[in-house]
N, C-alpha and C. Protein backbone atom coordinates (compact mmCIF):
# COMPACT_ATOMS: atom_id res chain seq x y z
N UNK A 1 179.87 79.04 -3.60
CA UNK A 1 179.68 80.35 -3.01
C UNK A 1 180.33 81.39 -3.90
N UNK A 2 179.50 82.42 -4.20
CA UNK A 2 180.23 83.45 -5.17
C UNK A 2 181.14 84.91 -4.51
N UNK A 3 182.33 84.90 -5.10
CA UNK A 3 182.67 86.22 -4.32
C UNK A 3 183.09 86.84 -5.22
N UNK A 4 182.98 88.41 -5.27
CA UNK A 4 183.05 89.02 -5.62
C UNK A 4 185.12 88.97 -5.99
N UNK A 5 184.89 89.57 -7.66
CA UNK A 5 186.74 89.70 -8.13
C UNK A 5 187.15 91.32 -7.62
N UNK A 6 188.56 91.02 -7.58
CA UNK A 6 189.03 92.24 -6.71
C UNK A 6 188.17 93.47 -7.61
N UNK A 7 188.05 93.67 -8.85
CA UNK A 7 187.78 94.68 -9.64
C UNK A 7 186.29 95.32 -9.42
N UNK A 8 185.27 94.32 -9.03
CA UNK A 8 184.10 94.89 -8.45
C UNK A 8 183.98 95.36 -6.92
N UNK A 9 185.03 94.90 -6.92
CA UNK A 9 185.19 94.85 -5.07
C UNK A 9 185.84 96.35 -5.21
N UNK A 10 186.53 96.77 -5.71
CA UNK A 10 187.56 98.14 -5.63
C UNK A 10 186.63 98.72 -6.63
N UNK A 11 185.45 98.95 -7.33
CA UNK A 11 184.26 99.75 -7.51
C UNK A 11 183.46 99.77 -6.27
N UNK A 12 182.82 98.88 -5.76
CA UNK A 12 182.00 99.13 -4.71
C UNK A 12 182.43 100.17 -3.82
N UNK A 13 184.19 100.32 -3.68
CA UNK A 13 184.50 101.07 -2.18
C UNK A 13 184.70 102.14 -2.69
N UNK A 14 185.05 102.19 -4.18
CA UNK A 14 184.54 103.81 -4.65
C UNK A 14 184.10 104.66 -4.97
N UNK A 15 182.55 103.58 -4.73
CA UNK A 15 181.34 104.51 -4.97
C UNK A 15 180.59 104.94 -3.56
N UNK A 16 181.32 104.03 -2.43
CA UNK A 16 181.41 103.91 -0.89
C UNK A 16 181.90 105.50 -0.51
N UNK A 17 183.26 105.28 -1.21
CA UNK A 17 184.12 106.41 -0.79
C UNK A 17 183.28 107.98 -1.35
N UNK A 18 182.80 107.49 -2.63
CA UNK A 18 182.04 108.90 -3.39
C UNK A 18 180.72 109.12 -2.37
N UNK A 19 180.06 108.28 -1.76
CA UNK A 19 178.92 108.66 -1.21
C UNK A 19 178.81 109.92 0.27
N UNK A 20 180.01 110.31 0.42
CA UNK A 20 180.12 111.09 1.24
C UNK A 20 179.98 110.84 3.13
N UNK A 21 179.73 109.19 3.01
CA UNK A 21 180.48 108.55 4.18
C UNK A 21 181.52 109.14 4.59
N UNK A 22 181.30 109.13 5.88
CA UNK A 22 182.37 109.59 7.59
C UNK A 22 181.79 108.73 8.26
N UNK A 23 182.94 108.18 8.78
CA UNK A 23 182.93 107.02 10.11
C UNK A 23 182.68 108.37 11.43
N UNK A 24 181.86 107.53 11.75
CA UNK A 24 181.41 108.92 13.35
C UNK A 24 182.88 109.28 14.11
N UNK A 25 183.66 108.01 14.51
CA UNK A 25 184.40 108.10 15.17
C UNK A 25 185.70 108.56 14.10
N UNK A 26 185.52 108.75 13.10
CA UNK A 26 187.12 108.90 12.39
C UNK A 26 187.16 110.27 12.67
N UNK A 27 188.61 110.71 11.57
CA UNK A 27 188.94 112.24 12.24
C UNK A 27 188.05 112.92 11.38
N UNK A 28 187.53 112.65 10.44
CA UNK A 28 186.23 114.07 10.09
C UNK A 28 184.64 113.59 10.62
N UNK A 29 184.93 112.69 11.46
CA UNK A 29 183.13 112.54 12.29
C UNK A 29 183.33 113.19 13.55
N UNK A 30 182.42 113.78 13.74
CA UNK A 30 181.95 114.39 14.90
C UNK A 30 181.77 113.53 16.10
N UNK A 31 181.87 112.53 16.28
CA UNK A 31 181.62 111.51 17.36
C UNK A 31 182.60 111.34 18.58
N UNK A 32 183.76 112.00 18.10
CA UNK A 32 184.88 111.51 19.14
C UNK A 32 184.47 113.15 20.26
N UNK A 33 183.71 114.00 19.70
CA UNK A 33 183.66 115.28 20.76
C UNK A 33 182.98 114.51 21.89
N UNK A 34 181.88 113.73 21.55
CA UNK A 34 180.84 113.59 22.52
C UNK A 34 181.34 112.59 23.68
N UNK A 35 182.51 111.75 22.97
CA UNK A 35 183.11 110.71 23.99
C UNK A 35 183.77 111.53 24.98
N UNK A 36 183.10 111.01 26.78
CA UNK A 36 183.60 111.41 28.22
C UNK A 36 182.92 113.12 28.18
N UNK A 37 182.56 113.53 27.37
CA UNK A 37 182.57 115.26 27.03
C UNK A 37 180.33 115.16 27.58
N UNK A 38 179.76 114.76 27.95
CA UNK A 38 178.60 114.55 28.28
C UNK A 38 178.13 114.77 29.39
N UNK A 39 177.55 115.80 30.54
CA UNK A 39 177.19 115.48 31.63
C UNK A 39 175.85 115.16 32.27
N UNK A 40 175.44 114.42 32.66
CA UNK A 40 173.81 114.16 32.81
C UNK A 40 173.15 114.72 34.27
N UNK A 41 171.82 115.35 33.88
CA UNK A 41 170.77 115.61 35.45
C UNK A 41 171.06 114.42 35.72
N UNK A 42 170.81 114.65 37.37
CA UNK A 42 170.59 113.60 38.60
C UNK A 42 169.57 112.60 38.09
N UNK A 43 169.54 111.03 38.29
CA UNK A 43 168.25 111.15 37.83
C UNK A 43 167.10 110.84 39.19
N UNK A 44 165.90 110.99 38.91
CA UNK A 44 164.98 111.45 39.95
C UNK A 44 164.13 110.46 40.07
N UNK A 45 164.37 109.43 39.27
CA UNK A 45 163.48 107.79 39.23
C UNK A 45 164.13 106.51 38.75
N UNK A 46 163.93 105.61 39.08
CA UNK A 46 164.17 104.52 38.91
C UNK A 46 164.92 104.18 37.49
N UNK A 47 164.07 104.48 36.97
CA UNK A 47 163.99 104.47 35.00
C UNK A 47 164.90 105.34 34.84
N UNK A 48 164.73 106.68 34.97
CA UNK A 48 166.19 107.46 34.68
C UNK A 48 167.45 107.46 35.03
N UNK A 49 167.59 106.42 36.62
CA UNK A 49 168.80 106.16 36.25
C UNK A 49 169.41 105.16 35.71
N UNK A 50 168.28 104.20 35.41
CA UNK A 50 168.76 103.70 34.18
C UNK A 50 169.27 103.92 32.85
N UNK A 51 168.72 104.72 32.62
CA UNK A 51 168.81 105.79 31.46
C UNK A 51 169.89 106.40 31.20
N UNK A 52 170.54 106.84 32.73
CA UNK A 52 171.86 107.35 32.49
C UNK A 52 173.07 106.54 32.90
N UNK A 53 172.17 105.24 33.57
CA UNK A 53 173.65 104.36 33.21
C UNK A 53 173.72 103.42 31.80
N UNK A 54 172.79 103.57 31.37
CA UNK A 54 173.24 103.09 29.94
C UNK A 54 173.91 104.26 29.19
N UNK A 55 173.31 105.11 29.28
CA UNK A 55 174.05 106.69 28.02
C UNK A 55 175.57 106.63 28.50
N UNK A 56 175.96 106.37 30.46
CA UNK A 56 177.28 106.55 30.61
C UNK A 56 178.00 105.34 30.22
N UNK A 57 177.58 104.39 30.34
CA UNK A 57 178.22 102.88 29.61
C UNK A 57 179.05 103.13 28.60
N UNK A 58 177.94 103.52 27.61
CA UNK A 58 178.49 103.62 26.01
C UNK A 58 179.50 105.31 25.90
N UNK A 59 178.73 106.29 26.43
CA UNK A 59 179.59 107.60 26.56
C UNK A 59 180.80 107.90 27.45
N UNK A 60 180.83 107.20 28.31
CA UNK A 60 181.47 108.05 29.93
C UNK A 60 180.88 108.69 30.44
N UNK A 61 181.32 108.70 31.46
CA UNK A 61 180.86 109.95 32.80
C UNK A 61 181.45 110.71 32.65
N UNK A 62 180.53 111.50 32.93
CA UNK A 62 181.56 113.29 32.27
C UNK A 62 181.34 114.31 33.33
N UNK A 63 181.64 115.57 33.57
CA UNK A 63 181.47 117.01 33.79
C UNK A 63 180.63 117.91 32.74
N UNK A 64 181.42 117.83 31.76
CA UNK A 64 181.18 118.17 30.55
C UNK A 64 182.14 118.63 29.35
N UNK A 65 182.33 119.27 28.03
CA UNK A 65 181.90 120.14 28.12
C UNK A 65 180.45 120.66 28.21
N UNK A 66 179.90 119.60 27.81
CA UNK A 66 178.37 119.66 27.45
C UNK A 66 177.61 119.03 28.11
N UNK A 67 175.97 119.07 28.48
CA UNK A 67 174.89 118.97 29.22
C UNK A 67 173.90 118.51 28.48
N UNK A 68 173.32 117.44 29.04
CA UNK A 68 172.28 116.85 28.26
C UNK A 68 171.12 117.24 29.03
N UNK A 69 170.10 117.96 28.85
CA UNK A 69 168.78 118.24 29.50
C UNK A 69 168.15 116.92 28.54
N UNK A 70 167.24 116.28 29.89
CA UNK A 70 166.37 115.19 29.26
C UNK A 70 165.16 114.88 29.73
N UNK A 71 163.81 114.81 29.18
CA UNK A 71 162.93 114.51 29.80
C UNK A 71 162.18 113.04 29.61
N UNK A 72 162.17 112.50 30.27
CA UNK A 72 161.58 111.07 30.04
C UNK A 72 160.41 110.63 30.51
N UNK A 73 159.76 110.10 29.78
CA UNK A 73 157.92 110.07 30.21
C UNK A 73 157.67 108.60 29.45
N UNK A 74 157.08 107.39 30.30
CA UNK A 74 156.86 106.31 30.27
C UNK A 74 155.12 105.94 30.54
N UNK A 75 154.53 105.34 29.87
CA UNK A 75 152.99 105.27 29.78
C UNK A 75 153.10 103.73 29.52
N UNK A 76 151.64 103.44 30.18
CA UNK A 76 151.59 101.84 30.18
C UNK A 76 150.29 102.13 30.13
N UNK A 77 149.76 100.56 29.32
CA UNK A 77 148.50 100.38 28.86
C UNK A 77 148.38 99.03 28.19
N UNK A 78 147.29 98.15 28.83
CA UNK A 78 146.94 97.00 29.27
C UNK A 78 146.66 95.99 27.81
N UNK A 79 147.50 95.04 27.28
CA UNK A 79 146.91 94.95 25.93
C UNK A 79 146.37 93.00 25.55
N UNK A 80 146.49 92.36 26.26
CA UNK A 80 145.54 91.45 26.46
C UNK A 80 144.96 91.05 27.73
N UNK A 81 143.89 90.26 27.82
CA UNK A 81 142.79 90.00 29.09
C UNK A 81 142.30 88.64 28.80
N UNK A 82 142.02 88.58 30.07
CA UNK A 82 140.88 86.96 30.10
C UNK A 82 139.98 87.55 30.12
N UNK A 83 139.14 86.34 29.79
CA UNK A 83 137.69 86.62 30.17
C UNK A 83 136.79 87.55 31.21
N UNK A 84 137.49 87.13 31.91
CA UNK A 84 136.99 87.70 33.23
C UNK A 84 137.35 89.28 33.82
N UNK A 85 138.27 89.78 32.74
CA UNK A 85 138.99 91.09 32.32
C UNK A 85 139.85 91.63 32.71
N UNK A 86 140.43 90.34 33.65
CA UNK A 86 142.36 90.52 34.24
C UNK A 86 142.78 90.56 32.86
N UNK A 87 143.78 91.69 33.62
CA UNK A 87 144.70 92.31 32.15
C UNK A 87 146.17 91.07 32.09
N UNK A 88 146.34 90.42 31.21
CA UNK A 88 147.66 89.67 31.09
C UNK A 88 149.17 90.16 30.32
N UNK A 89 148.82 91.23 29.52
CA UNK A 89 150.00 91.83 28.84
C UNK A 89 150.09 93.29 29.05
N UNK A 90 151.17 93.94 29.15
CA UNK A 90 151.40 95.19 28.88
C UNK A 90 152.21 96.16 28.35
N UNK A 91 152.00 96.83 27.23
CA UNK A 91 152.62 97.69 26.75
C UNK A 91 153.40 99.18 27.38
N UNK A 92 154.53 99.36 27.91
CA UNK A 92 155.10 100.47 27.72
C UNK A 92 155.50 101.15 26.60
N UNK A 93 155.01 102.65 26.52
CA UNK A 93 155.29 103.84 25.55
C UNK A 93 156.62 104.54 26.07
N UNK A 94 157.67 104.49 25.91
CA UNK A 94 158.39 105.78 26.62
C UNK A 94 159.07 107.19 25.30
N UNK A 95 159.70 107.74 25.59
CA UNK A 95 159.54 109.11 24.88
C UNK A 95 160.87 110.00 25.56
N UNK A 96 161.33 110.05 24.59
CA UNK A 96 162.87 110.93 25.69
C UNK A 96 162.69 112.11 24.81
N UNK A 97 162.83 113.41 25.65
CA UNK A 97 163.12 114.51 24.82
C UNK A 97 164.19 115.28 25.57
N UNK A 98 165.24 115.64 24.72
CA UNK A 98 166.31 116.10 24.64
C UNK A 98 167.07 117.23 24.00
N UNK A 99 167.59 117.66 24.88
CA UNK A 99 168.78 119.35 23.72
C UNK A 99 170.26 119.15 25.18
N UNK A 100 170.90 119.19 24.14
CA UNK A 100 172.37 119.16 24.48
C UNK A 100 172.97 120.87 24.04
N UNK A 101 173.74 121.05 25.08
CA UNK A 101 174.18 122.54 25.35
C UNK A 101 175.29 122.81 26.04
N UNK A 102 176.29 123.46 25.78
CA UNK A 102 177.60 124.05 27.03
C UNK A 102 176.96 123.99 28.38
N UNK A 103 178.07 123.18 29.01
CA UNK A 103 177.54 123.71 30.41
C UNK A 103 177.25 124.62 30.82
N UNK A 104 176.54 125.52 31.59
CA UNK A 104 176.40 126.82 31.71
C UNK A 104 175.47 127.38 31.13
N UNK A 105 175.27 127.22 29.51
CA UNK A 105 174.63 128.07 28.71
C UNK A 105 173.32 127.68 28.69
N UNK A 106 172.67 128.28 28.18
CA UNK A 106 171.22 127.81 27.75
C UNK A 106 171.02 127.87 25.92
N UNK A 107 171.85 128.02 25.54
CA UNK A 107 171.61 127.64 23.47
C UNK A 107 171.81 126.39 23.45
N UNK A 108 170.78 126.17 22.77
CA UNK A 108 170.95 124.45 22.57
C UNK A 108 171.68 124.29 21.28
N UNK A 109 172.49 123.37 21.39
CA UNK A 109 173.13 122.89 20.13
C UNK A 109 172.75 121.65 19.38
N UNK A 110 171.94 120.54 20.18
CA UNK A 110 171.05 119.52 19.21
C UNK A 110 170.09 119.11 20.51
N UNK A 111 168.95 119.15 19.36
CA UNK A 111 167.77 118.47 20.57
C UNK A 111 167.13 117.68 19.35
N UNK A 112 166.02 117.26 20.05
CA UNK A 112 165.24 116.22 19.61
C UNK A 112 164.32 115.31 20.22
N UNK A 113 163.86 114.44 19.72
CA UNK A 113 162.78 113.47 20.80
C UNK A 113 162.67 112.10 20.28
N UNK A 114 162.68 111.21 20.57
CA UNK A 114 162.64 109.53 20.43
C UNK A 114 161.75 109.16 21.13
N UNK A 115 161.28 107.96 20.94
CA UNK A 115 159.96 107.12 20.77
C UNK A 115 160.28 105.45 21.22
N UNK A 116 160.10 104.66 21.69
CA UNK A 116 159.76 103.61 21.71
C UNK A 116 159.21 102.53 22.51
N UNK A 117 158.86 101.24 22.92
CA UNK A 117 158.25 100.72 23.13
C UNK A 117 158.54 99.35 23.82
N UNK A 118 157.96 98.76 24.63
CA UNK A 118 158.83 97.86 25.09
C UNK A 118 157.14 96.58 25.67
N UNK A 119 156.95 95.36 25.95
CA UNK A 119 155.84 94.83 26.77
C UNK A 119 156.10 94.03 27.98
N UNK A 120 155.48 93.48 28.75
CA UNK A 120 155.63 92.08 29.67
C UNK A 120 154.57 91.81 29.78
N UNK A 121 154.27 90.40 30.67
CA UNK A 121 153.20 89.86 30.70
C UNK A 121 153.40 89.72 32.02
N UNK A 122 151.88 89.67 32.48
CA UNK A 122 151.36 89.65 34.15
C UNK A 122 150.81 88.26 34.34
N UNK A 123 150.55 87.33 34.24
CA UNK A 123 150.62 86.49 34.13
C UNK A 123 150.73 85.44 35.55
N UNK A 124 151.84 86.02 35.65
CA UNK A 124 152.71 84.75 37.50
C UNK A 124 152.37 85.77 38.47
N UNK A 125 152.94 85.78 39.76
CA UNK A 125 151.96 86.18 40.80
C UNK A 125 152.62 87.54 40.62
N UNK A 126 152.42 88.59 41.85
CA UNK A 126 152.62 89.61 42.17
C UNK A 126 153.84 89.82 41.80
N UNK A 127 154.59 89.11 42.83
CA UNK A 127 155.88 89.28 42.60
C UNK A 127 156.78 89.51 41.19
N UNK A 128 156.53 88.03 40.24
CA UNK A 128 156.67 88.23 39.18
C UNK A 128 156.20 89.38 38.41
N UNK A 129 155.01 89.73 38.08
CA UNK A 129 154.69 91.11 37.68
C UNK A 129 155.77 91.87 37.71
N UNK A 130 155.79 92.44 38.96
CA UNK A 130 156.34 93.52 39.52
C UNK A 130 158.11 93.34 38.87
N UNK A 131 158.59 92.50 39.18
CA UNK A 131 159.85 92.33 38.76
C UNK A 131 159.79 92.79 36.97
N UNK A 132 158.66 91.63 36.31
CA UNK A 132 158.67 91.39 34.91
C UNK A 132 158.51 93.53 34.31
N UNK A 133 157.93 93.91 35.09
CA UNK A 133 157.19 95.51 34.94
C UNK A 133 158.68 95.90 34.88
N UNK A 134 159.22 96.06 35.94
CA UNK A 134 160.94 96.59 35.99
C UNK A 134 161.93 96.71 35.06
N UNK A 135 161.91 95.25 34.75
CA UNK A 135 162.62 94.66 33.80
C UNK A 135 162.22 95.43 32.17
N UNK A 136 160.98 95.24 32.18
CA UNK A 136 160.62 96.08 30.76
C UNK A 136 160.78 97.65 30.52
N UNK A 137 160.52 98.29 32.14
CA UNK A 137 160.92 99.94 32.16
C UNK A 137 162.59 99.92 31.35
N UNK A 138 163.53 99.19 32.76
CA UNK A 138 164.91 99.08 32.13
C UNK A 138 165.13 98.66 31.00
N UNK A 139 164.57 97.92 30.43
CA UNK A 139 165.04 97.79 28.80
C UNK A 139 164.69 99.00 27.62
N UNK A 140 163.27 99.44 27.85
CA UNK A 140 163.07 100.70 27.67
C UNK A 140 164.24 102.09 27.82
N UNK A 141 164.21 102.07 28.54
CA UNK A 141 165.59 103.02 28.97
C UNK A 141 166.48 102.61 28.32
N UNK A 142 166.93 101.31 28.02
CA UNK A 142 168.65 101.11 27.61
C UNK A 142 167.74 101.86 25.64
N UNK A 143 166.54 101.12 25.26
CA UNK A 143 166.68 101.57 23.75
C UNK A 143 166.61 102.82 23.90
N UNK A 144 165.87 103.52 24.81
CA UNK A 144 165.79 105.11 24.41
C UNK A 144 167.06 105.70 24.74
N UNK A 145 167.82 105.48 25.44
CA UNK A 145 169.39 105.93 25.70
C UNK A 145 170.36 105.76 24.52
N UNK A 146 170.18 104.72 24.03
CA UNK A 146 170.83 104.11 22.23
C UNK A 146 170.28 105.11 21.36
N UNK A 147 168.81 105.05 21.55
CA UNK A 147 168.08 105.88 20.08
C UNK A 147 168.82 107.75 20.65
N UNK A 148 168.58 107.84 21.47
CA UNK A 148 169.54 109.54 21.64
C UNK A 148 170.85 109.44 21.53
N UNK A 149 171.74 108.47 22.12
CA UNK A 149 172.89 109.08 21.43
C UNK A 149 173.36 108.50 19.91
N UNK A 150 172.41 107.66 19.58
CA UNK A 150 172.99 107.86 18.25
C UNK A 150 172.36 108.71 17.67
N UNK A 151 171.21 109.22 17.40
CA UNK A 151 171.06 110.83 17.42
C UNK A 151 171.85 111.66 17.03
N UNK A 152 172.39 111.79 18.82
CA UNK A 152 173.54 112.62 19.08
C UNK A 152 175.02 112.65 18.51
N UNK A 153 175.10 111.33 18.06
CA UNK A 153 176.53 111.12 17.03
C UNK A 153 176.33 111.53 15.85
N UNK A 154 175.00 111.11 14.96
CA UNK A 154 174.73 111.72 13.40
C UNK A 154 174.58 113.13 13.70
N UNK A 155 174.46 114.27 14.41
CA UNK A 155 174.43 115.64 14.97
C UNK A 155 175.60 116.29 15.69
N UNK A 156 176.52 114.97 15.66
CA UNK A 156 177.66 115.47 16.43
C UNK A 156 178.67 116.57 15.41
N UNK A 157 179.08 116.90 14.28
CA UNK A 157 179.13 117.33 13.13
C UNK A 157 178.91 118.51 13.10
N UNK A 158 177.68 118.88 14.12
CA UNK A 158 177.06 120.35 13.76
C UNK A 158 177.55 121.36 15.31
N UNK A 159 178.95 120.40 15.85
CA UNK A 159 178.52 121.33 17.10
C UNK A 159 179.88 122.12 16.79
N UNK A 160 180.55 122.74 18.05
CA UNK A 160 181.09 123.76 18.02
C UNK A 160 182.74 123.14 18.01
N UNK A 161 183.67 123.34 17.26
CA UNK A 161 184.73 122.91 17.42
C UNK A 161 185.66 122.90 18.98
């Protein structure tokens, strides 16, 4: 097994160090504002509050100083069949769009929008479905909750001291 001698090893971290790397969380990343400092809308469906118990997992529950306006929109569409043209698989689309702002205010200080995708299969009876459908919304939610706040950490940098 080859390892590297201390002398390439102490180049690598100083071309590491030259690349203008910040740890999110160190003292010149912007990441430690957003920790507990987050407050989220109610959410109004199933999926969203999933959504915001994953964002509070990883963030905290907050007041604020800051407010996350979020809109979340989930689309499904049928992507294999039998013969007979029962649908057996399905694709969820979901889509978060987002701007973070002072409580109170209306200037947004970072927004943006994320994308992704999640399937299950229909397959076992009703029941199953229905559960398997759930299960794929909530996982949906946990990536689109990940894909915004890390987002929100590479943007954390640009907000207000």
């Amino acid at each position: 097994m080859w390892l590297p001698d201390r002398r390439t090893f102490l180049i690598s971290l100083a071309a590491l160090a030259g690349c203008g790397f910040t740890p999110v969380y160190g003292p010149e990343g912007g990441g430690g504002r957003l920790l507990n400092a987050v407050a989220l809308p109610e959410p109004d469906r199933r999926y969203t509050y999933d959504f915001n118990a994953r964002f509070e997992e990883r963030l905290g529950r907050a007041s604020g100083p800051y407010f996350l306006k979020r809109q979340v929109q989930v689309d499904s569409s049928g992507l294999g069949s039998l013969a007979d043209g029962q649908t057996t698989r399905y694709q969820l689309t979901g889509r978060a769009t987002y701007s973070l702002s002072l409580v109170g205010s209306e200037e947004v200080l970072i927004s943006g929008r994320t994308d992704a995708f999640t399937g299950y299969s229909a397959t076992g009876s009703t029941a199953a479905t229905q559960a398997a459908e759930r299960d794929a919304k909530r996982r949906l939610m946990v990536i689109l909750a990940d894909q915004v706040i890390d987002r929100l950490m590479l943007d954390a940098n640009k907000l207000p001291q």
